[in-house]
Protein backbone atom coordinates (compact mmCIF):
# COMPACT_ATOMS: atom_id res chain seq x y z
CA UNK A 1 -76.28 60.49 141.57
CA UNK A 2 -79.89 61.02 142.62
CA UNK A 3 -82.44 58.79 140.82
CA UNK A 4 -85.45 61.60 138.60
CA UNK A 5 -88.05 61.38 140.18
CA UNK A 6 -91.60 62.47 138.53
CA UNK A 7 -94.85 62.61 139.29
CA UNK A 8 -97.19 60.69 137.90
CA UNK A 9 -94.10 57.79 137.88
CA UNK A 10 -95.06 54.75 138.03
CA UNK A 11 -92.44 52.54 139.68
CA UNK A 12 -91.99 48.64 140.20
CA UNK A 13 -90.51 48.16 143.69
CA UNK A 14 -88.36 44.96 144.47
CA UNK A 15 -91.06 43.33 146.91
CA UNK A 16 -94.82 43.14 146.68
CA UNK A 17 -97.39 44.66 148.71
CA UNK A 18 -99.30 42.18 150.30
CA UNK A 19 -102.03 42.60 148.57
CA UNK A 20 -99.68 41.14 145.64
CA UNK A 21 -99.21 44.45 143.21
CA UNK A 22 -95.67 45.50 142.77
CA UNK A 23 -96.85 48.67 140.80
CA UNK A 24 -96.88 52.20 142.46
CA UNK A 25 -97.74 55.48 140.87
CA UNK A 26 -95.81 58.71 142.84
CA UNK A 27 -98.21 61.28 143.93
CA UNK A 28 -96.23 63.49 146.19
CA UNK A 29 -92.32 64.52 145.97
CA UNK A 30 -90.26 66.29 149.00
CA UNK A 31 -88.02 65.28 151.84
CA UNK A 32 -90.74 62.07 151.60
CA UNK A 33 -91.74 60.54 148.63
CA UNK A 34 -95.73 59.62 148.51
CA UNK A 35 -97.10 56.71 146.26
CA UNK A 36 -100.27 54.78 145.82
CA UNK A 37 -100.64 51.09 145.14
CA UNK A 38 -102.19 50.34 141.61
CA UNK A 39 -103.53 47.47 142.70
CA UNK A 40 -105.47 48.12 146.10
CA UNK A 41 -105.24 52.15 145.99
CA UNK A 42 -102.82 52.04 149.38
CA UNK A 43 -100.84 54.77 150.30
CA UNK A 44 -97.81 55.14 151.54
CA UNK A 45 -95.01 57.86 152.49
CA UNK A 46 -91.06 56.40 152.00
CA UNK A 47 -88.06 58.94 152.59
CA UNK A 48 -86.45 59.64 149.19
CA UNK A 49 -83.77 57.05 150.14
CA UNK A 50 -86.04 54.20 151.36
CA UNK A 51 -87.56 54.92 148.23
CA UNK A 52 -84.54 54.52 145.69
CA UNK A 53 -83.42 51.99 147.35
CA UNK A 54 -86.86 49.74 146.53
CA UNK A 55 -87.38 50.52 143.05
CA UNK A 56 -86.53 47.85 140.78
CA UNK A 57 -87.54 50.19 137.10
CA UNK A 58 -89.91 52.85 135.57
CA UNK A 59 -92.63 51.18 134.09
CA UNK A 60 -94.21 54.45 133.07
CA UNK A 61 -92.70 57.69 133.06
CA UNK A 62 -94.63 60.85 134.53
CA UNK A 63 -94.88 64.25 132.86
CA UNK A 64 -91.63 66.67 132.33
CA UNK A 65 -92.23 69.85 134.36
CA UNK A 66 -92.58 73.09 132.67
CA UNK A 67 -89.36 74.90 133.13
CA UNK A 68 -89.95 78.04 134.45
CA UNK A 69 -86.88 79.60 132.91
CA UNK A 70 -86.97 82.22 129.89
């Protein structure tokens, strides 16, 4: 099952950055996810599965999208 992914998310991945923050925020969703460091403002594109595959948890969940039903 595919992991919900939000923006605004902000993720802990298994392995630092080397600038030592192991918070990201997502700031783009697609084929390619896009997230920022929280500690050092990086960015960096991961394919969705790269991505699931280095998240470790949610440390803050992002907005719910309007539905655009009826």
């Amino acid at each position: 099952m595919p992991l919900e992914i939000r923006l605004g998310d902000v993720v802990r991945l298994r392995k630092p950055h080397p600038c030592g923050g192991y918070e990201w925020q997502v700031v783009r969703l697609g084929a390619d996810i896009g997230i920022v460091c929280q500690t050092c403002q990086h960015r960096v594109l991961l394919t969705r599965r790269d991505f699931e595959k280095r998240v470790k948890t949610f440390v803050r969940r992002g907005e719910m999208p309007a539905n655009s039903g009826p």
